[in-house]
N, C-alpha and C. Protein backbone atom coordinates (compact mmCIF):
# COMPACT_ATOMS: atom_id res chain seq x y z
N UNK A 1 40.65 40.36 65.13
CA UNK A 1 41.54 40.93 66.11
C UNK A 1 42.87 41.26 65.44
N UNK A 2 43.07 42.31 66.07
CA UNK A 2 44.40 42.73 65.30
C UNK A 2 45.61 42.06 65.79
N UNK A 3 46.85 42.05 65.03
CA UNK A 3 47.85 41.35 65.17
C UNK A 3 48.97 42.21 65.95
N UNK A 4 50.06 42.21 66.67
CA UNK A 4 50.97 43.01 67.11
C UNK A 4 51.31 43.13 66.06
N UNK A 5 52.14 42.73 64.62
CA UNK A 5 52.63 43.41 64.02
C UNK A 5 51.66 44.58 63.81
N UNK A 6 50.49 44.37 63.41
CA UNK A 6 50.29 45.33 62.71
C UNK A 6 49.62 46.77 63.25
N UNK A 7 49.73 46.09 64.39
CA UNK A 7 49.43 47.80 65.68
C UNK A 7 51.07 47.89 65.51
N UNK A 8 52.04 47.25 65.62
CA UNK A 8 53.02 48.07 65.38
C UNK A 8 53.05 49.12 64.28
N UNK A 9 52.58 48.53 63.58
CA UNK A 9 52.79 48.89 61.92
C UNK A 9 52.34 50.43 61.95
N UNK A 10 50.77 50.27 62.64
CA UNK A 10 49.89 51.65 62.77
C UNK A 10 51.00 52.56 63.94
N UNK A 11 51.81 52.00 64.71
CA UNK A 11 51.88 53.13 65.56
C UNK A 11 53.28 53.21 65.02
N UNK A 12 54.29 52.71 63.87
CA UNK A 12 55.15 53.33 63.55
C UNK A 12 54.88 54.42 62.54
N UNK A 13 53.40 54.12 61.34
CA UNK A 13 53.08 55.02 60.66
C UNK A 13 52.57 56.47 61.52
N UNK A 14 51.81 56.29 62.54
CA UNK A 14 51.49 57.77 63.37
C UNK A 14 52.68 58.46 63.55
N UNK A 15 53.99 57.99 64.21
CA UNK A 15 54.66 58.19 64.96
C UNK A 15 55.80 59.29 63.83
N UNK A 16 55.54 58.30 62.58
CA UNK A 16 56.15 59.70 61.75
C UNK A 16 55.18 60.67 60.53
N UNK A 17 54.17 60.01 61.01
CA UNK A 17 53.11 61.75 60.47
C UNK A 17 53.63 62.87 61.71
N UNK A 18 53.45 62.12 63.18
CA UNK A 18 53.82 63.70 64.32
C UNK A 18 54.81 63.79 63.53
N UNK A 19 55.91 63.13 63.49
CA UNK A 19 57.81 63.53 63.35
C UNK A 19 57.08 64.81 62.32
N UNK A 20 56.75 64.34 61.18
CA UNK A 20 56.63 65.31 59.86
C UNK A 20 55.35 66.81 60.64
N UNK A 21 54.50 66.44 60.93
CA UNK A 21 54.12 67.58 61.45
C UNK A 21 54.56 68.28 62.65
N UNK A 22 55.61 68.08 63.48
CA UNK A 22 56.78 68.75 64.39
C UNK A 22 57.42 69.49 63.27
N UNK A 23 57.89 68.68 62.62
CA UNK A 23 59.00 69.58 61.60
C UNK A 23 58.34 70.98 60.23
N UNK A 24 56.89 70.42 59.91
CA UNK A 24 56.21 71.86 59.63
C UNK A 24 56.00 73.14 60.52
N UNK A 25 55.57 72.46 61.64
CA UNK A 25 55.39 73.24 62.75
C UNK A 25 56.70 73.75 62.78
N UNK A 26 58.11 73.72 63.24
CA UNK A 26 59.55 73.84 63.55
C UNK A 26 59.37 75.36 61.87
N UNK A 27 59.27 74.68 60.84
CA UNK A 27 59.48 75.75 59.58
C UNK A 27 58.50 76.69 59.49
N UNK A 28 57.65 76.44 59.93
CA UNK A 28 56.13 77.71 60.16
C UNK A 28 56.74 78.79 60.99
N UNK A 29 57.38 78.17 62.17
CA UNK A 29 57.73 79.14 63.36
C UNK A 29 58.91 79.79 62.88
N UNK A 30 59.85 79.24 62.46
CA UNK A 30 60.68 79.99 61.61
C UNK A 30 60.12 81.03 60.50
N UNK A 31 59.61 81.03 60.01
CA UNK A 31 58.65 81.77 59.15
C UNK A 31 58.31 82.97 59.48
N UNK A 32 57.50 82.53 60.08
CA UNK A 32 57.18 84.07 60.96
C UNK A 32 57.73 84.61 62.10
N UNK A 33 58.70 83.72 62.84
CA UNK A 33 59.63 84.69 63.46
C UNK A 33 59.95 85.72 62.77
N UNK A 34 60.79 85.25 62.04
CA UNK A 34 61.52 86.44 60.49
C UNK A 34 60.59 87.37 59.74
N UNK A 35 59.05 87.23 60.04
CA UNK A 35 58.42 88.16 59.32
C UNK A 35 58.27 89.32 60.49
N UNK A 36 57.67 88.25 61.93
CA UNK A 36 57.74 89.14 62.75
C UNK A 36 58.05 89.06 64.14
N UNK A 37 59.52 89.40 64.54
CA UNK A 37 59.97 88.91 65.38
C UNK A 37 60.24 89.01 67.21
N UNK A 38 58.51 90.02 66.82
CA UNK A 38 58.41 90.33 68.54
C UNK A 38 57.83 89.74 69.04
N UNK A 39 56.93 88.62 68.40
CA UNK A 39 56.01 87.83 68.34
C UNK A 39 56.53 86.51 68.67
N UNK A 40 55.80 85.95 70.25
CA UNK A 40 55.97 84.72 70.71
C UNK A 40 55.69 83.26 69.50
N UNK A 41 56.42 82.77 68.78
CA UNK A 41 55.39 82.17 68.10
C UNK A 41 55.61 80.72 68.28
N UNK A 42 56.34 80.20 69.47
CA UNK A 42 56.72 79.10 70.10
C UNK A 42 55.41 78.95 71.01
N UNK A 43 55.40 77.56 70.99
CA UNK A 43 54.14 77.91 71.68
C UNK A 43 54.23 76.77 73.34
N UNK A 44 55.91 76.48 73.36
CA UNK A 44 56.05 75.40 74.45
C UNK A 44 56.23 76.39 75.58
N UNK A 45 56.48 77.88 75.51
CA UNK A 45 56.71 78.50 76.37
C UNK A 45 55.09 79.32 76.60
N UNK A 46 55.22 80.07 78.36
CA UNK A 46 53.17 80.61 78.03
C UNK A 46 53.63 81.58 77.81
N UNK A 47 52.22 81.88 77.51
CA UNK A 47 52.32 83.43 76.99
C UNK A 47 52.46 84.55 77.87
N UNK A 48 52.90 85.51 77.88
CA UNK A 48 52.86 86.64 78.98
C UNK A 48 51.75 86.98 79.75
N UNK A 49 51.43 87.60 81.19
CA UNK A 49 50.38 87.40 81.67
C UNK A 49 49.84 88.63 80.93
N UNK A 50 48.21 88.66 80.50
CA UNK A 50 47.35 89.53 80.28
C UNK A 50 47.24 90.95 81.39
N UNK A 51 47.35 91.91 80.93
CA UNK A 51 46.93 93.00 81.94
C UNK A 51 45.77 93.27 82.07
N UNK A 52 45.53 93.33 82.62
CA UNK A 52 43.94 93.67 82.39
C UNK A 52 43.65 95.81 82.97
N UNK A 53 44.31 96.09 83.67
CA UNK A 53 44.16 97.44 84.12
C UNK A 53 44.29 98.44 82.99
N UNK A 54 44.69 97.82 81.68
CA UNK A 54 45.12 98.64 80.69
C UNK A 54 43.31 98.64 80.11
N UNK A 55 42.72 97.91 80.06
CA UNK A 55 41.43 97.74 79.23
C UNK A 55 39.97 98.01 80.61
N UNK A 56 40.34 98.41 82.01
CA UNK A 56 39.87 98.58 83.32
C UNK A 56 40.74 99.72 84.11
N UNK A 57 40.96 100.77 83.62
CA UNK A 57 42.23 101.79 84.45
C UNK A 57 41.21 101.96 85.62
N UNK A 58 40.61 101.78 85.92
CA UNK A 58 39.58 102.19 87.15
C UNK A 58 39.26 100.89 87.80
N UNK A 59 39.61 99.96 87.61
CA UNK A 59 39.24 98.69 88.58
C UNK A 59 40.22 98.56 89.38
N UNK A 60 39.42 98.13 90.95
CA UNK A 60 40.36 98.27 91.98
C UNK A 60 40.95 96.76 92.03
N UNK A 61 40.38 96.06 91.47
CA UNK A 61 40.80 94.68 91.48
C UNK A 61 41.66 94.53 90.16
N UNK A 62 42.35 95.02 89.04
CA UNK A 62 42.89 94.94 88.12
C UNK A 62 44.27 95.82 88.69
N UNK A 63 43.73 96.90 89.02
CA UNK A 63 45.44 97.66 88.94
C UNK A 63 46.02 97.14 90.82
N UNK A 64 45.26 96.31 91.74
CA UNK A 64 46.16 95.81 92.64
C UNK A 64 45.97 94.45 92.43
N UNK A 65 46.04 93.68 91.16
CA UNK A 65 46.18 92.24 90.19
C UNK A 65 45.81 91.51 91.53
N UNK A 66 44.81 91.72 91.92
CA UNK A 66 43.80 90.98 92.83
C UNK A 66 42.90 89.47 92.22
N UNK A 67 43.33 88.68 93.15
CA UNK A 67 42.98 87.11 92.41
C UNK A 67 41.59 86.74 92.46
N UNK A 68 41.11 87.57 93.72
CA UNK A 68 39.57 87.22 94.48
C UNK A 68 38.52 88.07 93.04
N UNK A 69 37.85 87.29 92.78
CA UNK A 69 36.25 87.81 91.83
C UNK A 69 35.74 89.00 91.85
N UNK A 70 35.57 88.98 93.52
CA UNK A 70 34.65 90.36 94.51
C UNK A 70 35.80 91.40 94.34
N UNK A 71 36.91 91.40 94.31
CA UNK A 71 38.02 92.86 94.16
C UNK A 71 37.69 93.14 92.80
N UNK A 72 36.82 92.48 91.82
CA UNK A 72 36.37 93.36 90.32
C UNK A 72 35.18 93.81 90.31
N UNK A 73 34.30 93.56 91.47
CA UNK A 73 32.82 94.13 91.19
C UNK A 73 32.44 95.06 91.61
N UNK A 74 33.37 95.69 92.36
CA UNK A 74 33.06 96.67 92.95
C UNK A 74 32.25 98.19 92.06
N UNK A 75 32.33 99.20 92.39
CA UNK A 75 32.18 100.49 91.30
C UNK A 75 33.74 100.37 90.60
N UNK A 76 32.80 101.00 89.02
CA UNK A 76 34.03 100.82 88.02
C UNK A 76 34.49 99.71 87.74
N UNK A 77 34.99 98.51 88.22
CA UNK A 77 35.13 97.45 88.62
C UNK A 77 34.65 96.16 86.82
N UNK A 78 35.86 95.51 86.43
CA UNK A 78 35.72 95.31 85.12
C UNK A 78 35.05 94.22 85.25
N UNK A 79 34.30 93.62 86.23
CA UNK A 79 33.03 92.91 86.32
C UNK A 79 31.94 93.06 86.94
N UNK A 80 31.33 94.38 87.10
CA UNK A 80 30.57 94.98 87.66
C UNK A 80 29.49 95.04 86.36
N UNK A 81 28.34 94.80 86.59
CA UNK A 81 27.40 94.38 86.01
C UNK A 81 26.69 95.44 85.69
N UNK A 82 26.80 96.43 86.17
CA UNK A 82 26.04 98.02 86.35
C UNK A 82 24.48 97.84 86.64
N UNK A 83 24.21 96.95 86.82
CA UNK A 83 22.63 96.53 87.44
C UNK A 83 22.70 96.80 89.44
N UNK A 84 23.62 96.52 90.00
CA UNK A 84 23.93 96.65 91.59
C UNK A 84 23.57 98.11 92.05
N UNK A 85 23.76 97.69 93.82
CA UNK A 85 23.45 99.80 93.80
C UNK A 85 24.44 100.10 94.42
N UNK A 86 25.40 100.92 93.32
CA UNK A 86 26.97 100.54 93.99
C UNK A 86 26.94 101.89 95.34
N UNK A 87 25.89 102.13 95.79
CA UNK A 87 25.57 103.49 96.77
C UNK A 87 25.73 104.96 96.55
N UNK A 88 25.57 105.03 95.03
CA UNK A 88 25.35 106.68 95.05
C UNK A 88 23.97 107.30 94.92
């Protein structure tokens, strides 16, 4: 059985591998900010929402950013399976 010291011991050694890998992480992001700096490269903030109407200009459920499943299956529709009989 282990001893408190020495779970201390283990969780002061973890505690500064994170410290040291925060601080690579911290100089990475710096890094490539400066290479390229339009680029989110923080990653505590989210990311911008995805569009999807740009890769679906014809889905009625993409260009009115419709939350429901069924507003994408319709015809055209960027989850429309093309197997359905969309009635033509």
């Amino acid at each position: 059985m282990a001893t408190i010291e020495s779970l201390l011991e283990k969780v002061n050694a973890l505690t500064s591998e994170v410290s040291a890998l925060k601080d690579q992480q911290a100089h990475l992001v710096s890094l490539l900010s400066a290479l390229k700096p339009d680029t989110n490269w923080n990653h505590d903030s989210p990311p911008p929402p995805y569009d999807h109407s740009t890769d679906y200009p014809l889905c009625q459920g993409c260009i009115g950013n419709e939350p429901g499943q069924m507003a994408h299956m319709g015809y055209m529709g960027c989850l429309n399976s093309g197997t359905q009989d969309d009635g033509l």
